[in-house]
C-alpha atoms as a PDB file:
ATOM      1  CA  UNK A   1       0.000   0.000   0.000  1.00  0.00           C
ATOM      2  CA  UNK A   2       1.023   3.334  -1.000  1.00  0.00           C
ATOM      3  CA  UNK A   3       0.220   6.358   0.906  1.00  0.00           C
ATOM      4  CA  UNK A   4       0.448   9.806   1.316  1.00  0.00           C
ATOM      5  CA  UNK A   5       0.077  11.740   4.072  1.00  0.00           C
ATOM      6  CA  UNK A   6      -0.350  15.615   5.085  1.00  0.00           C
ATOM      7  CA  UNK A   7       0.629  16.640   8.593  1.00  0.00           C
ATOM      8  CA  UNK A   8       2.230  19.245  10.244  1.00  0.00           C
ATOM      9  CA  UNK A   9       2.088  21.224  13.367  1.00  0.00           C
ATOM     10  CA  UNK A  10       0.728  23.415  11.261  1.00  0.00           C
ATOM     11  CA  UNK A  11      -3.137  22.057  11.497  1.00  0.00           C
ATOM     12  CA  UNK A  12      -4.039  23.249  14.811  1.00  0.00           C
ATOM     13  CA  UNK A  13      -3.931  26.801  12.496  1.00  0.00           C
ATOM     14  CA  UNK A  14      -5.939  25.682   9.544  1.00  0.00           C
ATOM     15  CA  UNK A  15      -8.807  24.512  11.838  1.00  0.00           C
ATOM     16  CA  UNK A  16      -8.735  28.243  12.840  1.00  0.00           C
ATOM     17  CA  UNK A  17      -9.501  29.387   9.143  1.00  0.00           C
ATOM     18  CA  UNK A  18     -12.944  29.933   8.534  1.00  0.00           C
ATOM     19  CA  UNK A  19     -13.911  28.477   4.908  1.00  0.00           C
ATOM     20  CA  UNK A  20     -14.043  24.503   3.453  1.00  0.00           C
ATOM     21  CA  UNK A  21     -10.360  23.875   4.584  1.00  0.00           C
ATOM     22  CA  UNK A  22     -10.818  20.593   5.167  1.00  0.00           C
ATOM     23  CA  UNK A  23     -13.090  20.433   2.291  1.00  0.00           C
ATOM     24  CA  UNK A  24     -10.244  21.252   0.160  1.00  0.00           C
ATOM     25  CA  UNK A  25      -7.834  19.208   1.211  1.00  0.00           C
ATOM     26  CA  UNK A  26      -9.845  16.121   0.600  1.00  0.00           C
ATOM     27  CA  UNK A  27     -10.415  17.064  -2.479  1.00  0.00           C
ATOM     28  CA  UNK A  28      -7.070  18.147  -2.856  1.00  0.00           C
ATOM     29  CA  UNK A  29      -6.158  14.413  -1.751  1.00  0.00           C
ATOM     30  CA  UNK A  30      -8.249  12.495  -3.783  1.00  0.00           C
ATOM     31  CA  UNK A  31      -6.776  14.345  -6.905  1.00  0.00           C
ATOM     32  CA  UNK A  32      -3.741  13.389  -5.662  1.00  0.00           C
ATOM     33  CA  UNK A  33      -4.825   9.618  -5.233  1.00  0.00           C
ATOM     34  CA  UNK A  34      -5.771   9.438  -9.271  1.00  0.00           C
ATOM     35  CA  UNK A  35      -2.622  11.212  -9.794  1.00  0.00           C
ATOM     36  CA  UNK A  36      -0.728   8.713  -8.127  1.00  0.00           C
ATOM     37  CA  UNK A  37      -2.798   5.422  -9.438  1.00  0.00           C
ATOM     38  CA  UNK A  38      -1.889   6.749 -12.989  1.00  0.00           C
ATOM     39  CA  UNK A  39       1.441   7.248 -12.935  1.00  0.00           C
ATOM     40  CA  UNK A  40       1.690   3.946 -11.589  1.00  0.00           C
ATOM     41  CA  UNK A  41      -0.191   2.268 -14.155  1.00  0.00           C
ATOM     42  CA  UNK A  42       1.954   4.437 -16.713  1.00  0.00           C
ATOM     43  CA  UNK A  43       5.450   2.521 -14.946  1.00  0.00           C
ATOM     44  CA  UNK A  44       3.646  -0.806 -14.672  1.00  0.00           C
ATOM     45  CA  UNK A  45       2.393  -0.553 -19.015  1.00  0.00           C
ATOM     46  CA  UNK A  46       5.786  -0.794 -20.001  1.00  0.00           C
ATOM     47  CA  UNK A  47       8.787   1.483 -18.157  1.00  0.00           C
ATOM     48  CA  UNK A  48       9.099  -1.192 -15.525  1.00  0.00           C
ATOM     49  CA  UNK A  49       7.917  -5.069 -15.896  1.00  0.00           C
ATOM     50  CA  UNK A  50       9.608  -6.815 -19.112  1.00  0.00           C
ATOM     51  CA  UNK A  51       6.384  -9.116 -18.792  1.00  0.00           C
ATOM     52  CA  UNK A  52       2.670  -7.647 -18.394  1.00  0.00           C
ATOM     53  CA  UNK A  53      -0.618  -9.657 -17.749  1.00  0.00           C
ATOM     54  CA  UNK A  54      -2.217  -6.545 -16.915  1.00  0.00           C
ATOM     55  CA  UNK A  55      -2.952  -8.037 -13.792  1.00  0.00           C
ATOM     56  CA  UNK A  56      -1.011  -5.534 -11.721  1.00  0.00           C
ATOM     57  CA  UNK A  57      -2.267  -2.976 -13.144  1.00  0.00           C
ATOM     58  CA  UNK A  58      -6.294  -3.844 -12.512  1.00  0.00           C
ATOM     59  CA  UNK A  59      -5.313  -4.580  -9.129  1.00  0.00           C
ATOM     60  CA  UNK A  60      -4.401  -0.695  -7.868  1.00  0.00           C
ATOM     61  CA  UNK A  61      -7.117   0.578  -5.871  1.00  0.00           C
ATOM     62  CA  UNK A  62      -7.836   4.314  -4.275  1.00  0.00           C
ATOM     63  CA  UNK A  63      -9.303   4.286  -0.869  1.00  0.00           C
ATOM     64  CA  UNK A  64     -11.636   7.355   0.205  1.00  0.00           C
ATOM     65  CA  UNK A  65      -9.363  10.533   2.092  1.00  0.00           C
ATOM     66  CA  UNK A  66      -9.477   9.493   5.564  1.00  0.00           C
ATOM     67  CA  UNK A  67      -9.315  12.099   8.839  1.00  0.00           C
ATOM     68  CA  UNK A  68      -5.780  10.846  10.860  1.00  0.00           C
ATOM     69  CA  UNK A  69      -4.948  13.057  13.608  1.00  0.00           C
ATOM     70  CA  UNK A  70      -2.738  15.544  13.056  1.00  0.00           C
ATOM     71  CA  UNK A  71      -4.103  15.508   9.590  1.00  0.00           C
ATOM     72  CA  UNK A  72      -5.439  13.564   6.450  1.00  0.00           C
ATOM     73  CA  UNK A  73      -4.269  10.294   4.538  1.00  0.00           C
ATOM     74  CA  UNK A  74      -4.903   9.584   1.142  1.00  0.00           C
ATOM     75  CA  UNK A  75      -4.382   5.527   0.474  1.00  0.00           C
ATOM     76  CA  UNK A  76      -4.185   3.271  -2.801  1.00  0.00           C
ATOM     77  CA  UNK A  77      -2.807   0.029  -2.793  1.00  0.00           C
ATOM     78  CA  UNK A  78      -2.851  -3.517  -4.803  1.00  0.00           C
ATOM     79  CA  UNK A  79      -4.982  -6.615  -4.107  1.00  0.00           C
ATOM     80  CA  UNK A  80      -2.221  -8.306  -6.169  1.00  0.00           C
ATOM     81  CA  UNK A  81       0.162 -10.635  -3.905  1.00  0.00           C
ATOM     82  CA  UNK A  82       3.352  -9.743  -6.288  1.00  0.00           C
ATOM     83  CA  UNK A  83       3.213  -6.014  -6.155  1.00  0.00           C
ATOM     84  CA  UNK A  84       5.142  -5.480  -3.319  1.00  0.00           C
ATOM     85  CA  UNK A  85       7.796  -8.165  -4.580  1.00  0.00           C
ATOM     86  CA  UNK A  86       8.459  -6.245  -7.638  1.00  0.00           C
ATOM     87  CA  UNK A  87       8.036  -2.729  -5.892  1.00  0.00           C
ATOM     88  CA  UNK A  88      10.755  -3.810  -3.241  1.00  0.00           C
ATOM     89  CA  UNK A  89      12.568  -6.747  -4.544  1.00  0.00           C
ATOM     90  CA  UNK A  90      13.573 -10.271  -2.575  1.00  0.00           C
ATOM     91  CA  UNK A  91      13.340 -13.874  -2.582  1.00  0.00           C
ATOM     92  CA  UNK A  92      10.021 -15.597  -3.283  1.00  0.00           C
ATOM     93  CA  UNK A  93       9.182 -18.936  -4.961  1.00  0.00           C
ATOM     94  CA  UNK A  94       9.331 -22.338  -3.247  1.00  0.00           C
ATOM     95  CA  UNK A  95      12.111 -22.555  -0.616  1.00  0.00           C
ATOM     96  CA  UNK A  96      12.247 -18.934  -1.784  1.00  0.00           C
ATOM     97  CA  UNK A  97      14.819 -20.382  -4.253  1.00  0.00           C
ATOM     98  CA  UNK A  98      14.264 -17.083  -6.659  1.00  0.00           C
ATOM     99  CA  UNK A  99      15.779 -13.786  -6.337  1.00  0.00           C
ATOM    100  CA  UNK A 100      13.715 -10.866  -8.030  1.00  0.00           C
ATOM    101  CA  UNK A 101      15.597  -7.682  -8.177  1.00  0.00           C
ATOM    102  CA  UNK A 102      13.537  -4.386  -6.979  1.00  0.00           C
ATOM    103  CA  UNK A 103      11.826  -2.616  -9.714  1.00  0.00           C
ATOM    104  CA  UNK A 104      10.239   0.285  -7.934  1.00  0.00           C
ATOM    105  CA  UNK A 105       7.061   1.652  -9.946  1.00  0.00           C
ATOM    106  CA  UNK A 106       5.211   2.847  -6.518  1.00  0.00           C
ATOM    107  CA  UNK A 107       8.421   5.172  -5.316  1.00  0.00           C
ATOM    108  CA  UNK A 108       9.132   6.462  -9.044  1.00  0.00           C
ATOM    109  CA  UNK A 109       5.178   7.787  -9.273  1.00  0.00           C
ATOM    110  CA  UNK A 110       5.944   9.234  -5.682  1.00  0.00           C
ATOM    111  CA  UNK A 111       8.761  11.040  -6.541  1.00  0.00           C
ATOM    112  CA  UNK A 112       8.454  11.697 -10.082  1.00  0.00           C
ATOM    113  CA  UNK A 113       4.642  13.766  -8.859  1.00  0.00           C
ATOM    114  CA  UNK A 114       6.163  15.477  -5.846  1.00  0.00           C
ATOM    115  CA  UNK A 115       6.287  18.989  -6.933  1.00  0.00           C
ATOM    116  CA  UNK A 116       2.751  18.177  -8.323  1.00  0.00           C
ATOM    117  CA  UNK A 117       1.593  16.746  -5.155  1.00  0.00           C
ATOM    118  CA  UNK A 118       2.546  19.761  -2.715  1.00  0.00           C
ATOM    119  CA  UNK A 119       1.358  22.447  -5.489  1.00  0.00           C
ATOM    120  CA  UNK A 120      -1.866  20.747  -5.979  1.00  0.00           C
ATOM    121  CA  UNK A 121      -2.233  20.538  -2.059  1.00  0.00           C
ATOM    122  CA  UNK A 122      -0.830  24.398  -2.129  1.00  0.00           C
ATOM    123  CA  UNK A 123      -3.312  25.275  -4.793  1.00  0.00           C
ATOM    124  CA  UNK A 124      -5.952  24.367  -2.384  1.00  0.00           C
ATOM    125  CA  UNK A 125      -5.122  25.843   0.510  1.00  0.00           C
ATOM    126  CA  UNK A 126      -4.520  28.963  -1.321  1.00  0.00           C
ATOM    127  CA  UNK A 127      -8.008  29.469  -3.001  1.00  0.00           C
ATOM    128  CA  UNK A 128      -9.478  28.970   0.872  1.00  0.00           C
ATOM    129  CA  UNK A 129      -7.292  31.783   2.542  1.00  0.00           C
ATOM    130  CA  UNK A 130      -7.556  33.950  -0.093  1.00  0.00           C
ATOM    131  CA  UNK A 131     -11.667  33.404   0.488  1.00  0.00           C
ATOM    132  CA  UNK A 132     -11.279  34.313   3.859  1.00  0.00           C
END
């Protein structure tokens, strides 16, 4: 499972700003999420796997922007039992006799939509203090 988080002592103050701020941030979030669950599918449809069922890809999912305290989490993960071997790398197999090598296509969406990520959240936050 993949997720992304927003946090920050920071919070306590945003509660104090009259508006949708929390409105926006889930929203915010859950553009994130599809932004995310794309890019991924875009690694897994070729830059990554040398072999492609499709399987994988199907099994990405985007769970609903959840309240944590000290802030929100935005979840998607995989149903499929291999994505985290491929993600991370490691033995599997009987006797876990074979080796896969990593071939991270969860971290490369994460860090390839980073500056996307914050300005989208930015973007949000923005348009409700400049409301206020």
């Amino acid at each position: 499972m993949s997720e992304v988080r927003w946090t920050g002592d920071g919070f306590d103050r945003l509660k104090t700003i009259p508006g949708h701020t929390d409105f926006a941030i889930r929203r915010s979030l859950e553009v994130v999420g599809r932004m995310l669950q794309r890019s991924i599918n875009i690694n897994l449809s070729g830059r990554v796997l040398n072999r492609r069922s499709g399987d994988l890809i199907r099994s990405w999912q985007n769970r609903k922007v959840a309240t944590i305290p000290g802030g929100w989490r935005a979840s998607i993960w995989s149903s499929n039992p291999y994505s985290r071997i491929h993600e991370l790398g490691g033995k599997t197999g009987r006797n876990h006799a074979t080796t896969i090598p990593a071939r991270p296509y969860v971290w490369t969406a994460l860090e390839r939509n980073k500056a996307r990520i914050l300005k989208e959240v930015g973007d949000s936050l923005h348009q409700v203090v400049r409301k206020t």
